[in-house]
C-alpha atoms as a PDB file:
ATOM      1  CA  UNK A   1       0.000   0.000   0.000  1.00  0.00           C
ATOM      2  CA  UNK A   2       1.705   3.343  -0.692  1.00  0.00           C
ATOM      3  CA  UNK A   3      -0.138   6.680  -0.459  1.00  0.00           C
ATOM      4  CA  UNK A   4       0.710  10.074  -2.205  1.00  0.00           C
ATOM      5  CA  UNK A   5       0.542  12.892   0.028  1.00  0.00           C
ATOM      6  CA  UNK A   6       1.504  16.529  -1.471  1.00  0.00           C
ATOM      7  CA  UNK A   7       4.599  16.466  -3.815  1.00  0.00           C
ATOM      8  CA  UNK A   8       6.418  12.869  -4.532  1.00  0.00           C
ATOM      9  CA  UNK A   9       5.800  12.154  -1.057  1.00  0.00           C
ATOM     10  CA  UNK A  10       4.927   8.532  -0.655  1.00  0.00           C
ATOM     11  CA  UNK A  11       4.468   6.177   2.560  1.00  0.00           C
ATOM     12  CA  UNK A  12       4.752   2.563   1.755  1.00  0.00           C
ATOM     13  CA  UNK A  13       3.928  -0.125   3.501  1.00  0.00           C
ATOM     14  CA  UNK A  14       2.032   1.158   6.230  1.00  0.00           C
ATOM     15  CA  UNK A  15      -0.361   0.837   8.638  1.00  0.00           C
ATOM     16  CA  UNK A  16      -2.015   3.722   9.633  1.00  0.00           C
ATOM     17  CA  UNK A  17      -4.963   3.490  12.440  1.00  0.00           C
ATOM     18  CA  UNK A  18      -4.094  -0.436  12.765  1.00  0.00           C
ATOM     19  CA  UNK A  19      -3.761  -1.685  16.738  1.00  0.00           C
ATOM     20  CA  UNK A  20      -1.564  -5.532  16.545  1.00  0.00           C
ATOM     21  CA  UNK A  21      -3.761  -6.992  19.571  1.00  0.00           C
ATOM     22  CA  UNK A  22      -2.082  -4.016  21.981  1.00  0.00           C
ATOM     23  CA  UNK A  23      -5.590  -3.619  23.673  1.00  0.00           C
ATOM     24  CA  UNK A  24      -5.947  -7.739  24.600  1.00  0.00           C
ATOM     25  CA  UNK A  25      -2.254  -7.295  26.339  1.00  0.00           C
ATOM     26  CA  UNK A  26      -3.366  -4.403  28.333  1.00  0.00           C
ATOM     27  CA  UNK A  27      -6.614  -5.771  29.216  1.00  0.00           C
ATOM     28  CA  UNK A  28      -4.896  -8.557  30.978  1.00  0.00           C
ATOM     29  CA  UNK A  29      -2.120  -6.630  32.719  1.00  0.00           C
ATOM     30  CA  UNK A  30      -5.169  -4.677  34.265  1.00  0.00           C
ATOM     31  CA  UNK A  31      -6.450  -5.364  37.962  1.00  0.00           C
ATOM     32  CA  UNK A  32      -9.773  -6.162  39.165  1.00  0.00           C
ATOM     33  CA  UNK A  33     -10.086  -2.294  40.480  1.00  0.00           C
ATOM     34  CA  UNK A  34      -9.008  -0.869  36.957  1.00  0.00           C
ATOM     35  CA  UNK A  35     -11.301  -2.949  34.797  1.00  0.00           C
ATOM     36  CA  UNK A  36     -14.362  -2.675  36.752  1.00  0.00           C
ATOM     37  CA  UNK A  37     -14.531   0.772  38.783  1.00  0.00           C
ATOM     38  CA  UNK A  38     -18.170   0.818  39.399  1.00  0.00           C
ATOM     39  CA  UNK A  39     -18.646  -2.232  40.664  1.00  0.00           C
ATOM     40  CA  UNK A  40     -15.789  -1.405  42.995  1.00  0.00           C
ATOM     41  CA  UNK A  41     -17.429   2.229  43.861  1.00  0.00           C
ATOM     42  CA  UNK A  42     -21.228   0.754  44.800  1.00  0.00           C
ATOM     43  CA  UNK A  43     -19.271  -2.502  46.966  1.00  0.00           C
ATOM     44  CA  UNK A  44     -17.556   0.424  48.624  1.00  0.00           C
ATOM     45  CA  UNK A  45     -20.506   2.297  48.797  1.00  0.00           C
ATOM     46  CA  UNK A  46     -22.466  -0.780  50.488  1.00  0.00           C
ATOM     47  CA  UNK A  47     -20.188  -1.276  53.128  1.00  0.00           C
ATOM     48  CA  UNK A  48     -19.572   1.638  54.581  1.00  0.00           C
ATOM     49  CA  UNK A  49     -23.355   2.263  54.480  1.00  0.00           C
ATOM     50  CA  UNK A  50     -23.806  -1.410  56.491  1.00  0.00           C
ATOM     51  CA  UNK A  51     -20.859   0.278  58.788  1.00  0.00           C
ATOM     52  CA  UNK A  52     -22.432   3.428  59.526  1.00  0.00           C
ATOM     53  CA  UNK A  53     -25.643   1.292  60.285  1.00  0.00           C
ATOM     54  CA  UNK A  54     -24.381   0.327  63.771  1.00  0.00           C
ATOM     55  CA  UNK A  55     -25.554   2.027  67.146  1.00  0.00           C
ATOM     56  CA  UNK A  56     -22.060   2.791  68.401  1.00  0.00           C
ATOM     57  CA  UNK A  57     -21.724   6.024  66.627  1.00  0.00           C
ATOM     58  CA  UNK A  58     -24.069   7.270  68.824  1.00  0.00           C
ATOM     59  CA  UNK A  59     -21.564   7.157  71.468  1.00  0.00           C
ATOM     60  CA  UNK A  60     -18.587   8.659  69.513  1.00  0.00           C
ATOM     61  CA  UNK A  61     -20.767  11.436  67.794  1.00  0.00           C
ATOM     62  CA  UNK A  62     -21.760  12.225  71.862  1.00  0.00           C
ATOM     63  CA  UNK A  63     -18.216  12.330  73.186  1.00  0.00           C
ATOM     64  CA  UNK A  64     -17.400  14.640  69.945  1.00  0.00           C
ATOM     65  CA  UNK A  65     -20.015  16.505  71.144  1.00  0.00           C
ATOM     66  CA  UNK A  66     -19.097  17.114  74.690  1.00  0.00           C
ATOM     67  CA  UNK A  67     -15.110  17.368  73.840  1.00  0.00           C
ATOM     68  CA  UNK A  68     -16.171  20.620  71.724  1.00  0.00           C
END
């Protein structure tokens, strides 16, 4: 494949806009946290809601409270 561009300017043999299976390589060198960040966000999310469920931060919000 050659392609004229402007004055006797010629490109041969190339392969413009053409990935060699680059994006399969990287896919697998990726962690669990970089391939799926939403499912990561909402577990997150869950259990720190399920923390903040508990009756013990009663107690600390009171003695932050009463050390102000």
């Amino acid at each position: 494949m050659s392609i004229k561009i402007g004055d006797k300017n010629k490109i041969k043999n190339s392969s413009i806009g053409h990935n060699y299976n680059t994006s399969n390589n990287e896919e697998l060198k990726k962690s669990f946290l970089e391939r799926h960040p939403i499912l990561v966000s909402i577990g997150i999310s869950l259990i720190t809601g399920f923390v903040l469920l508990f009756s013990f931060w009663k107690k600390i919000i009171d003695w932050i409270e009463n050390f102000l």
